[in-house]
C-alpha atoms as a PDB file:
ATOM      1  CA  UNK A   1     -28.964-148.787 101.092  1.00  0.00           C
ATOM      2  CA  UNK A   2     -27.345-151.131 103.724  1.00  0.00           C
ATOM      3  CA  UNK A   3     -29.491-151.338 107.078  1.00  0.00           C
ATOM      4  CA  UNK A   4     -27.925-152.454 110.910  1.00  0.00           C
ATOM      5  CA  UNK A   5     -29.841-153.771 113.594  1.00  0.00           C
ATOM      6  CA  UNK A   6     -28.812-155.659 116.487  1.00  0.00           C
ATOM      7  CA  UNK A   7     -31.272-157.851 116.362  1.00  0.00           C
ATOM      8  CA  UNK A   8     -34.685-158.675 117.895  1.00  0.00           C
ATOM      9  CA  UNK A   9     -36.798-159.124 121.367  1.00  0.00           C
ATOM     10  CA  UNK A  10     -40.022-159.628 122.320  1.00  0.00           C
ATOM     11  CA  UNK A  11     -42.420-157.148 123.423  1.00  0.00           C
ATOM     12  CA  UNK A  12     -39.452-154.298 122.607  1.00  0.00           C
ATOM     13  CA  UNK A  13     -39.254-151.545 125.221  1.00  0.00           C
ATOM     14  CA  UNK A  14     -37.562-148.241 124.305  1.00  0.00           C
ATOM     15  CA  UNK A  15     -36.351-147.312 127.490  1.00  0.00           C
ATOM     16  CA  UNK A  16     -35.090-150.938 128.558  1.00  0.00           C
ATOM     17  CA  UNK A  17     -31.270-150.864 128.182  1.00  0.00           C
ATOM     18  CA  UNK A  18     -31.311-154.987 127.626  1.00  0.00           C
ATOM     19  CA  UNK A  19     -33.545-153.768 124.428  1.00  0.00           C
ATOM     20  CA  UNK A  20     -31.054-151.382 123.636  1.00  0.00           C
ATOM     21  CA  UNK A  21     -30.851-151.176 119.401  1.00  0.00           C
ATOM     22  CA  UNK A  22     -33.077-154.255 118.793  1.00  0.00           C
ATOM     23  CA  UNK A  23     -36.517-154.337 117.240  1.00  0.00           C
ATOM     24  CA  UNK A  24     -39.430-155.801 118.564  1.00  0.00           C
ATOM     25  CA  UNK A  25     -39.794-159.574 116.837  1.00  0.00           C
ATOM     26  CA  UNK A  26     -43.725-159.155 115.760  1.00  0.00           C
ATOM     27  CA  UNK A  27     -43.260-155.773 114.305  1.00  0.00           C
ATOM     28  CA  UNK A  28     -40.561-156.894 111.917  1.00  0.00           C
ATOM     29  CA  UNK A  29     -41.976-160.002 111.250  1.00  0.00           C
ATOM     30  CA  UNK A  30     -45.172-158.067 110.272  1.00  0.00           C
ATOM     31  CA  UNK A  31     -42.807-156.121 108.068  1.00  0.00           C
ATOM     32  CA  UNK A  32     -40.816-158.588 106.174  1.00  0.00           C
ATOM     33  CA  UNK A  33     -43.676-160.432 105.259  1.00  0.00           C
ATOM     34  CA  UNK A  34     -45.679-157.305 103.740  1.00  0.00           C
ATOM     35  CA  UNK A  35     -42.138-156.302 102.255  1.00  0.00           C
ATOM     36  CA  UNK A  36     -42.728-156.776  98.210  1.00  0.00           C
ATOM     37  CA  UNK A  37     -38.853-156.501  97.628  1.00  0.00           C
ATOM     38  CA  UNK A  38     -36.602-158.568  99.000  1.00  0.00           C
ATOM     39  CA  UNK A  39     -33.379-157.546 101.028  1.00  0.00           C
ATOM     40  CA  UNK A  40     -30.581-158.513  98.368  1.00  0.00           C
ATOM     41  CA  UNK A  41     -26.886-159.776  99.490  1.00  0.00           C
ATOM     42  CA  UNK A  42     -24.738-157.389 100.273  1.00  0.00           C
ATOM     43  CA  UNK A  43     -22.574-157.629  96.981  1.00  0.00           C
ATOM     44  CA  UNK A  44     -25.633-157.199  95.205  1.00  0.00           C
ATOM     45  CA  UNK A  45     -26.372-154.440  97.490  1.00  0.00           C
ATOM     46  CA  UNK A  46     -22.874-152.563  96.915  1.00  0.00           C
ATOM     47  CA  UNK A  47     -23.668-153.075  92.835  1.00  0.00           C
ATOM     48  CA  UNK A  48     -26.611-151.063  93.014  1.00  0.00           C
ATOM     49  CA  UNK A  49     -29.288-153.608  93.139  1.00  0.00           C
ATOM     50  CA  UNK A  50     -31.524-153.210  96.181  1.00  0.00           C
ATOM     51  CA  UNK A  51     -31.391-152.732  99.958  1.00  0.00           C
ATOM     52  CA  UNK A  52     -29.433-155.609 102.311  1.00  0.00           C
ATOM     53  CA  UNK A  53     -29.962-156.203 105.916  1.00  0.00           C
ATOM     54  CA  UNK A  54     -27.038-156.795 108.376  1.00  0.00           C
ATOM     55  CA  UNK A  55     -27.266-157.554 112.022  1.00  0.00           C
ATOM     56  CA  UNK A  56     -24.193-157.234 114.296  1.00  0.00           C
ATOM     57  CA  UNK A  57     -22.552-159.021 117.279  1.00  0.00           C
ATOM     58  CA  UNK A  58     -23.251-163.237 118.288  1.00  0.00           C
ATOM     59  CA  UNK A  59     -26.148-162.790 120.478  1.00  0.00           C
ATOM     60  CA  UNK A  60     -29.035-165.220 120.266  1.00  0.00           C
ATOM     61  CA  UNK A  61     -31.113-161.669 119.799  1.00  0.00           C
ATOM     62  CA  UNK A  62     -28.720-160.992 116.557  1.00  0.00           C
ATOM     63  CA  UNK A  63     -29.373-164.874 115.594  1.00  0.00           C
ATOM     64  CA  UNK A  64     -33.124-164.691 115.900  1.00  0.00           C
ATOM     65  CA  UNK A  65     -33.499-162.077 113.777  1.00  0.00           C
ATOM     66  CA  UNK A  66     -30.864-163.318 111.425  1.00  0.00           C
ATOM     67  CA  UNK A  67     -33.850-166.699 110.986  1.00  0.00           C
ATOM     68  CA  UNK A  68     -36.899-164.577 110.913  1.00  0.00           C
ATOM     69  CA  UNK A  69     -35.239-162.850 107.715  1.00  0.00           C
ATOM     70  CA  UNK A  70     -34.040-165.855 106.158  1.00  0.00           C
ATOM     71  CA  UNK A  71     -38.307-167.274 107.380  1.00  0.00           C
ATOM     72  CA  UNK A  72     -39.779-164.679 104.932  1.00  0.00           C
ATOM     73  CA  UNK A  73     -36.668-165.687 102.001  1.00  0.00           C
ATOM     74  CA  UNK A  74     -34.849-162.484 102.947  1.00  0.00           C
ATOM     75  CA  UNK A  75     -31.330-162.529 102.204  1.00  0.00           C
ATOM     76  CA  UNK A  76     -29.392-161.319 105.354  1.00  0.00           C
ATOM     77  CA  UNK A  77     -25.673-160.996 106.808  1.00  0.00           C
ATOM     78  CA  UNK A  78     -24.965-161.732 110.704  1.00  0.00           C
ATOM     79  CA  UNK A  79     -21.277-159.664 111.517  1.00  0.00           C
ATOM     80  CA  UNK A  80     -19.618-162.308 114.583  1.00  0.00           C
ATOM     81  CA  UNK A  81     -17.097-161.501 117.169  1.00  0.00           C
ATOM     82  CA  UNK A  82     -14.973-165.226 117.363  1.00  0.00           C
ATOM     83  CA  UNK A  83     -13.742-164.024 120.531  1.00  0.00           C
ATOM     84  CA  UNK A  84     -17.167-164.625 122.544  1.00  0.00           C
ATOM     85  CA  UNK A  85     -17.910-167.805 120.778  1.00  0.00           C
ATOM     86  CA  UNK A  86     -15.109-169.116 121.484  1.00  0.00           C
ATOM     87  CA  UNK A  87     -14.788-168.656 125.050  1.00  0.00           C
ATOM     88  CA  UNK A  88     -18.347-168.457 126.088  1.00  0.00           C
ATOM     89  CA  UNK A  89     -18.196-165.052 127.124  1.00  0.00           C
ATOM     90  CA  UNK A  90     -21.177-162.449 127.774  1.00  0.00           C
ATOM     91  CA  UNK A  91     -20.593-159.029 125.089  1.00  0.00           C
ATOM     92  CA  UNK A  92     -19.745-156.334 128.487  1.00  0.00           C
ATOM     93  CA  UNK A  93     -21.905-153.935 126.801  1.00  0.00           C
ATOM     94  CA  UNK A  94     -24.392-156.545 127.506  1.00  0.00           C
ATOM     95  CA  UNK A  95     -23.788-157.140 131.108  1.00  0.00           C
ATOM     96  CA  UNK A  96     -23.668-153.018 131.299  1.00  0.00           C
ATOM     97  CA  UNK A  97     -26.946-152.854 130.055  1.00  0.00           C
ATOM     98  CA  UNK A  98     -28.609-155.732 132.186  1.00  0.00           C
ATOM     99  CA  UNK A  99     -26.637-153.851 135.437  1.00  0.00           C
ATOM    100  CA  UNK A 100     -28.629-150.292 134.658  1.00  0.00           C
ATOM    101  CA  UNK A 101     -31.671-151.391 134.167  1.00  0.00           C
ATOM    102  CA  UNK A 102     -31.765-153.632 137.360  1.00  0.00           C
ATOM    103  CA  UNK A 103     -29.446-151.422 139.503  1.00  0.00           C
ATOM    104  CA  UNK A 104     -31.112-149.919 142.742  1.00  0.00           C
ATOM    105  CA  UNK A 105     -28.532-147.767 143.224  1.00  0.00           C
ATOM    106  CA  UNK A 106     -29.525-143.804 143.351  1.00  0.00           C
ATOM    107  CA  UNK A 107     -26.221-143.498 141.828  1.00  0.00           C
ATOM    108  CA  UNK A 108     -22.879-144.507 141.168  1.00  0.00           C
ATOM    109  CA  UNK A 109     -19.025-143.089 141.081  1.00  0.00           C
ATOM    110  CA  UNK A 110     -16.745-142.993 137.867  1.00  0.00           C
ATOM    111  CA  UNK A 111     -13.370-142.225 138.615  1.00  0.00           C
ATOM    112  CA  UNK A 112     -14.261-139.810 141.398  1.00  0.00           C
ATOM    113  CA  UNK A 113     -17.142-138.162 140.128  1.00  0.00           C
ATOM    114  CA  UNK A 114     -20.907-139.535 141.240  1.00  0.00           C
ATOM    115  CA  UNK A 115     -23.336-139.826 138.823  1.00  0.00           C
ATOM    116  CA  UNK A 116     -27.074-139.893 139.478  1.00  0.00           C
ATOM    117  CA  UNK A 117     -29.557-142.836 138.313  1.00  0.00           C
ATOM    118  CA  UNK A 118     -32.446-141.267 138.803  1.00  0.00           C
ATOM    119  CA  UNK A 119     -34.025-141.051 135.242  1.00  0.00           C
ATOM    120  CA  UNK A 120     -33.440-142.527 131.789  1.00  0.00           C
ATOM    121  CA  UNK A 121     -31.091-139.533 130.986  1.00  0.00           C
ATOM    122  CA  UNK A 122     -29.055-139.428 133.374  1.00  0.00           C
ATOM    123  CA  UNK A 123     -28.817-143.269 133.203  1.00  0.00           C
ATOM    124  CA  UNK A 124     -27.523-142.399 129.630  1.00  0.00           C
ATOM    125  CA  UNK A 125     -24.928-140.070 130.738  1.00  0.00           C
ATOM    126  CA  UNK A 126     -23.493-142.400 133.108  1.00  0.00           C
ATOM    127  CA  UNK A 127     -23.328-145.071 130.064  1.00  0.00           C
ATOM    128  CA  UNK A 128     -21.813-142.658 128.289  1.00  0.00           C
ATOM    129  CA  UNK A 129     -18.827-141.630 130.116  1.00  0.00           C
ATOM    130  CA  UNK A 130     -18.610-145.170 131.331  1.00  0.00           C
ATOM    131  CA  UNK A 131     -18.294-146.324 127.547  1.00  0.00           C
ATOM    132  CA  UNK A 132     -15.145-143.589 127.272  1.00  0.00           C
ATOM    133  CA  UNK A 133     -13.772-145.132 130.273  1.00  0.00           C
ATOM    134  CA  UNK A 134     -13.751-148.895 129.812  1.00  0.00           C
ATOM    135  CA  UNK A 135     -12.429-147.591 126.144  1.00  0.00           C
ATOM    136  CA  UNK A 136      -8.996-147.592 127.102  1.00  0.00           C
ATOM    137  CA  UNK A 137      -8.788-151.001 128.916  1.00  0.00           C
ATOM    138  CA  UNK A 138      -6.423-154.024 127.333  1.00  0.00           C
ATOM    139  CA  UNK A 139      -8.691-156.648 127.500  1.00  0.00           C
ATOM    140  CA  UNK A 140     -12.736-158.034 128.165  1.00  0.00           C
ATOM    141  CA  UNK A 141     -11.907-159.580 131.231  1.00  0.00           C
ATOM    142  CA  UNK A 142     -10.557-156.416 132.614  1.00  0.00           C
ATOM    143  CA  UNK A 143     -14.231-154.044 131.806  1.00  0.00           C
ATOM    144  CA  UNK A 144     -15.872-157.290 133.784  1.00  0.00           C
ATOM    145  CA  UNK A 145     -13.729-156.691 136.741  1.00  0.00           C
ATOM    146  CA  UNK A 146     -14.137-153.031 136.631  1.00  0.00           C
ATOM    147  CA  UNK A 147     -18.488-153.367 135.546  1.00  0.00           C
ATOM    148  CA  UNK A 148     -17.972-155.737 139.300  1.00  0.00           C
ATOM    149  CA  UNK A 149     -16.700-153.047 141.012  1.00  0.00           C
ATOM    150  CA  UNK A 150     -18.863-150.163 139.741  1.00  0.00           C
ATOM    151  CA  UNK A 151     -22.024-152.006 140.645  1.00  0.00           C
ATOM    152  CA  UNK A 152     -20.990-153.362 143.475  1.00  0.00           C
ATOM    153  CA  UNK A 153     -21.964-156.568 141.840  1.00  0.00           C
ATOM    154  CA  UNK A 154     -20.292-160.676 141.799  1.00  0.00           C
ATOM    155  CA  UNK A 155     -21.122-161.207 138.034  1.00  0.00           C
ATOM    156  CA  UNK A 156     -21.076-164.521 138.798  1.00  0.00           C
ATOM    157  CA  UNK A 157     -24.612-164.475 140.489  1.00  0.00           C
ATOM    158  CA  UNK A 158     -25.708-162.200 137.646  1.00  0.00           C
ATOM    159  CA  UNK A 159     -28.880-163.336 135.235  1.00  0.00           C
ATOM    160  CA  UNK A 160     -28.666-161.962 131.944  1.00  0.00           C
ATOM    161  CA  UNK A 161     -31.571-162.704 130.011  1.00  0.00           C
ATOM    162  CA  UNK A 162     -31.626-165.014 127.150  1.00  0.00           C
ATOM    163  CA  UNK A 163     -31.397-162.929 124.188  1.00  0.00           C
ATOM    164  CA  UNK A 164     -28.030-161.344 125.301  1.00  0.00           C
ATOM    165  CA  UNK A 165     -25.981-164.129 125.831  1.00  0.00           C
ATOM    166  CA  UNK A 166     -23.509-165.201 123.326  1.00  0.00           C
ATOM    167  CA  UNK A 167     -24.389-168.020 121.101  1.00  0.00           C
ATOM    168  CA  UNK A 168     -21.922-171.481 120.215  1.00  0.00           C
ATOM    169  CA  UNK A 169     -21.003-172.875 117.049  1.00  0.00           C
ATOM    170  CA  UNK A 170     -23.594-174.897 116.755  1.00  0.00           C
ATOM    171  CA  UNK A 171     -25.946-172.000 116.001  1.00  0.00           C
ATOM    172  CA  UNK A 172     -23.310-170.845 113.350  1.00  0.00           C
ATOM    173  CA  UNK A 173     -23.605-174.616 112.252  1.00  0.00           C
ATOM    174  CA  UNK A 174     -27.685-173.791 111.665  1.00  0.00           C
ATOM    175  CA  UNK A 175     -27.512-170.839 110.489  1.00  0.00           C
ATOM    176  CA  UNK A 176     -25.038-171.495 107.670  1.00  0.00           C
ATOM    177  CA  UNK A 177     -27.692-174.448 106.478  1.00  0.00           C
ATOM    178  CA  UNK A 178     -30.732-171.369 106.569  1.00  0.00           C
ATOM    179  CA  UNK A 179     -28.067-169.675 104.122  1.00  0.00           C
ATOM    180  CA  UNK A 180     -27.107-166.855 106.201  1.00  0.00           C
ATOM    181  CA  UNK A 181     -23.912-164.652 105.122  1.00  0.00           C
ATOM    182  CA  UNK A 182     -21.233-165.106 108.572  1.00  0.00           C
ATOM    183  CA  UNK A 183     -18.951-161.954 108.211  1.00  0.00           C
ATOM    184  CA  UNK A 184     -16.044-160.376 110.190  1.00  0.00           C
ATOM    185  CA  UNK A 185     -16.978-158.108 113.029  1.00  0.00           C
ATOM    186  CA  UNK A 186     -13.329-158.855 114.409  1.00  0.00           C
ATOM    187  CA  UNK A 187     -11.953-160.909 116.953  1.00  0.00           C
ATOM    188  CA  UNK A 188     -13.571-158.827 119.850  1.00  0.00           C
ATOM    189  CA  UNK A 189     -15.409-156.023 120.278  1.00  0.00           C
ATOM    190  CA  UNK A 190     -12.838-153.408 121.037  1.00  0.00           C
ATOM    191  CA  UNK A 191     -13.468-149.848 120.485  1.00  0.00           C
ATOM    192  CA  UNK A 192     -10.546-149.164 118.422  1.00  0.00           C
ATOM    193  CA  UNK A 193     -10.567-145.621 118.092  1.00  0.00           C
ATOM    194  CA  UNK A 194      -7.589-144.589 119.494  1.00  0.00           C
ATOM    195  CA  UNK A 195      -6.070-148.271 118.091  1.00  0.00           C
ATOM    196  CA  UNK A 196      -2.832-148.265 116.385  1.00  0.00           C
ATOM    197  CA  UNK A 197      -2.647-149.988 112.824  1.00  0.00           C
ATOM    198  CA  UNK A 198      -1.112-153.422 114.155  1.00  0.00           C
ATOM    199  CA  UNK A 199      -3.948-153.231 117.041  1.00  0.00           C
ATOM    200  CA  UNK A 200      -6.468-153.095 114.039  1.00  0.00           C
ATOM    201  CA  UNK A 201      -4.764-155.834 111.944  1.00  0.00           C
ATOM    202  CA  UNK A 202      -4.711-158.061 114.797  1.00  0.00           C
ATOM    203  CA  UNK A 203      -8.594-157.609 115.504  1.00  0.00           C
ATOM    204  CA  UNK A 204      -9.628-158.276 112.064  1.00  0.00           C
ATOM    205  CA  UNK A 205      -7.157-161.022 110.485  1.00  0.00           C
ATOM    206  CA  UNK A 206      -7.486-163.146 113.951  1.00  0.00           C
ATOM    207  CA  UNK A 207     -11.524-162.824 113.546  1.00  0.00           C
ATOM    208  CA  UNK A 208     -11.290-163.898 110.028  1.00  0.00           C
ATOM    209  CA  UNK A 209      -8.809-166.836 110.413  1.00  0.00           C
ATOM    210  CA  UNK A 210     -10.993-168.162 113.422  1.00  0.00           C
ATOM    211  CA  UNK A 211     -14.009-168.036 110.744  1.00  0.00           C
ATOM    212  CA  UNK A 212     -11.746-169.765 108.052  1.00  0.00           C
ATOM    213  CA  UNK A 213     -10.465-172.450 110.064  1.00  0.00           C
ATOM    214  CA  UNK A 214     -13.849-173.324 112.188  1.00  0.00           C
ATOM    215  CA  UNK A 215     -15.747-173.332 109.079  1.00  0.00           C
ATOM    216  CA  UNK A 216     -14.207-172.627 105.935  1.00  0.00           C
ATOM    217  CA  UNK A 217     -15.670-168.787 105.583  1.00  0.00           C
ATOM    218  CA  UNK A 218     -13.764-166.557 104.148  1.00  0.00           C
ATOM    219  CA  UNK A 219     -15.139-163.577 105.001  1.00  0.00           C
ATOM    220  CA  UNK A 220     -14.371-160.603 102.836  1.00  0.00           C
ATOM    221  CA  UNK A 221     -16.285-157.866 104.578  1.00  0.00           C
ATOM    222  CA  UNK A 222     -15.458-156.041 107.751  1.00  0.00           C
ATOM    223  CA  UNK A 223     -18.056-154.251 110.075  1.00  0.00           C
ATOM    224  CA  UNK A 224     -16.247-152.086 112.647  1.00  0.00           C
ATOM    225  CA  UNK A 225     -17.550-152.507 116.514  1.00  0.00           C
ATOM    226  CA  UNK A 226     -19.372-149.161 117.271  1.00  0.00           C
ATOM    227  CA  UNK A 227     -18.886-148.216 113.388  1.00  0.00           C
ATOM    228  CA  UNK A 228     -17.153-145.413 113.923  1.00  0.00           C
ATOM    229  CA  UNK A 229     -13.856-145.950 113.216  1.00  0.00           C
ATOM    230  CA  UNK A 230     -12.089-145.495 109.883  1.00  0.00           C
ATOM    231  CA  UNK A 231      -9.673-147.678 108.519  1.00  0.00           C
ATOM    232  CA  UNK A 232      -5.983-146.624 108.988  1.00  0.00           C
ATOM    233  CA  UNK A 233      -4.146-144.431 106.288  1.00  0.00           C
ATOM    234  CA  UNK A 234      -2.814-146.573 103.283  1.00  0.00           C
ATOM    235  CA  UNK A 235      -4.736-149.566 104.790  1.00  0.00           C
ATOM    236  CA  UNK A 236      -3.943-152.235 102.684  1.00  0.00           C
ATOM    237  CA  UNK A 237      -7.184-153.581 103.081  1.00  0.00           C
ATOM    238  CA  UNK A 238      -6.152-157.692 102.892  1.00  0.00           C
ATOM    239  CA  UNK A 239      -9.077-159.956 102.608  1.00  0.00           C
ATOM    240  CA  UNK A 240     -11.365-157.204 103.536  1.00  0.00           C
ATOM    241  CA  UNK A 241     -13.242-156.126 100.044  1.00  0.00           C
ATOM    242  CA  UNK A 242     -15.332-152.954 102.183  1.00  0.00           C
ATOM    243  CA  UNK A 243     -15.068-152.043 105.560  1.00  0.00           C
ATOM    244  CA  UNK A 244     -18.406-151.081 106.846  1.00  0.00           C
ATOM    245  CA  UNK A 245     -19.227-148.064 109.254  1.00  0.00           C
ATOM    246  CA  UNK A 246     -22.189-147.069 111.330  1.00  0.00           C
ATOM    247  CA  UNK A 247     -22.122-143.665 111.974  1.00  0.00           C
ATOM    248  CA  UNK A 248     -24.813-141.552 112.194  1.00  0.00           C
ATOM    249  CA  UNK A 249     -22.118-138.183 111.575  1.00  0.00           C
ATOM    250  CA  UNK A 250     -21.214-138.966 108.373  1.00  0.00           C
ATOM    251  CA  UNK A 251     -23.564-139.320 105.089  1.00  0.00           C
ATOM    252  CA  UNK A 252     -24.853-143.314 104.229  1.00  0.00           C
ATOM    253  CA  UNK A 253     -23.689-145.184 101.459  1.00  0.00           C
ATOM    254  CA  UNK A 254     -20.012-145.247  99.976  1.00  0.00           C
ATOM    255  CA  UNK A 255     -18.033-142.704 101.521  1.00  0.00           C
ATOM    256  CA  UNK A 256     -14.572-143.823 100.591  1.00  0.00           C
ATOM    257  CA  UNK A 257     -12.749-146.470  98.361  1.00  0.00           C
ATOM    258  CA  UNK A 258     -14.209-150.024 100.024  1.00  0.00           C
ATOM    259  CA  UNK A 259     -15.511-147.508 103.088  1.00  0.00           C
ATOM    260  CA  UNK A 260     -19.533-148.000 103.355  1.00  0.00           C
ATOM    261  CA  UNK A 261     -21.156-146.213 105.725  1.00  0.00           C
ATOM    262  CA  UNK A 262     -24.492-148.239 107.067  1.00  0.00           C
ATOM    263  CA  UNK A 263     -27.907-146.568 108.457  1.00  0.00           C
ATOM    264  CA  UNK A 264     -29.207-148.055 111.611  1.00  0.00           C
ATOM    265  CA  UNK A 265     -32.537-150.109 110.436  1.00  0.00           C
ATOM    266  CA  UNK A 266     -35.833-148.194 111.294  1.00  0.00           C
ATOM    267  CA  UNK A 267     -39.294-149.200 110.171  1.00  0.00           C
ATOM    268  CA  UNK A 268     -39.972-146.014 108.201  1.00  0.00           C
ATOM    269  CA  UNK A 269     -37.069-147.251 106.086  1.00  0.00           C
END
């Protein structure tokens, strides 16, 4: 099997959206050291020949946990988005969850319709139908602008904590040395569901040349942002040997030619 996380925090708090899809760092350090087998690399892993451990997007939480695996001789791979990295800018979905869980707003309006903050689940609805939303929008800067607007909020003044923000080169630099497998989670992290072919191309190939030319990876796997999208019919599938999933919908494992559906990483696993 090949696990996701997002990587870690301290003191991890379900219902805190900043510690949305991490783990807490002591629990899975705990783990990996008790762990008798070894995560394996993900080759290894798609041959049949243990479990591997991947951790999306370039946040120093994703980073973190990508060196506490790599601490306890774990093999792990750490799926980047170039696009943040290269400009220095903050995942939205990161800023969006920093907003909720510091808003003092009772509630908020969507296109019209008001949505109440009053508990976690309703906070979740909002997310929800702000996610299908921002979905449509051409570019990062433009779900800033709009998250700006919706809160009421100069994202300038904004402090996201550390283990959201985006890390540099440098760290990509370190990491390499600690022997950590850099893959292709595209240029940026677009939802590309309703994405034509060329829009898809364009996310992947640009991600992968940024890798090749900054530091001569040529990464040959391809993790989908919110893992739910399939690849295109007759995808030719250049310089991407699988292209990874994470959808809880369909079965885990291989579910197509070079299609691998990964299970989000839970400590029963």
């Amino acid at each position: 099997m090949i696990y996701c996380s997002h990587g870690i925090v301290e003191n991890h708090c379900p219902k805190k959206y900043c510690h949305r899809n991490t783990l807490d760092r002591e629990k899975l350090e705990t783990y990996l050291k008790n762990k008798k087998e070894k995560y394996v690399t993900l080759r290894e892993a798609l041959d049949g020949k243990g479990d591997a451990f991947t951790i999306d997007d370039a946040t120093y939480s994703s980073l973190e946990a990508a060196k506490l695996l790599r601490k306890h001789d774990h093999e792990v791979t750490i799926y980047v988005n170039p696009y943040y990295i290269e400009n220095n800018v903050l995942y939205w979905f990161s800023i969006l969850n920093y907003l909720l869980d510091t808003c003092l707003y009772p509630s908020l309006c969507l296109q019209g319709t008001d949505y109440s903050l009053a508990s976690y689940r309703e906070k979740n609805v909002f997310r929800k139908n702000l996610k299908q939303i921002v979905a449509a929008f051409p570019t990062e800067e433009s779900i800033h602008v709009y998250l700006g607007a919706v809160f009421n909020t100069d994202l300038k003044n904004i402090d996201i904590p550390a283990h959201l923000q985006t890390f540099t080169e440098s760290d990509i630099l370190e990491i390499q040395k600690l022997g950590v497998d850099i893959q292709n989670h595209g240029w940026t992290h677009k939802q590309l569901n309703t994405s034509t072919p060329e829009e898809i191309d364009y996310e992947v190939l640009t991600g992968r040349v940024w890798l090749k030319n900054k530091f001569n990876i040529d990464p040959c796997y391809y993790a989908v942002p919110f893992g739910e999208r399939y690849p295109p019919c007759d995808y030719d599938f250049s310089g991407v040997d699988c292209w990874f999933l994470l959808c809880d919908d369909l079965s885990y494992g291989s579910v197509d030619k070079r299609v691998y559906n990964r299970s989000n990483f839970k400590f029963e696993n």
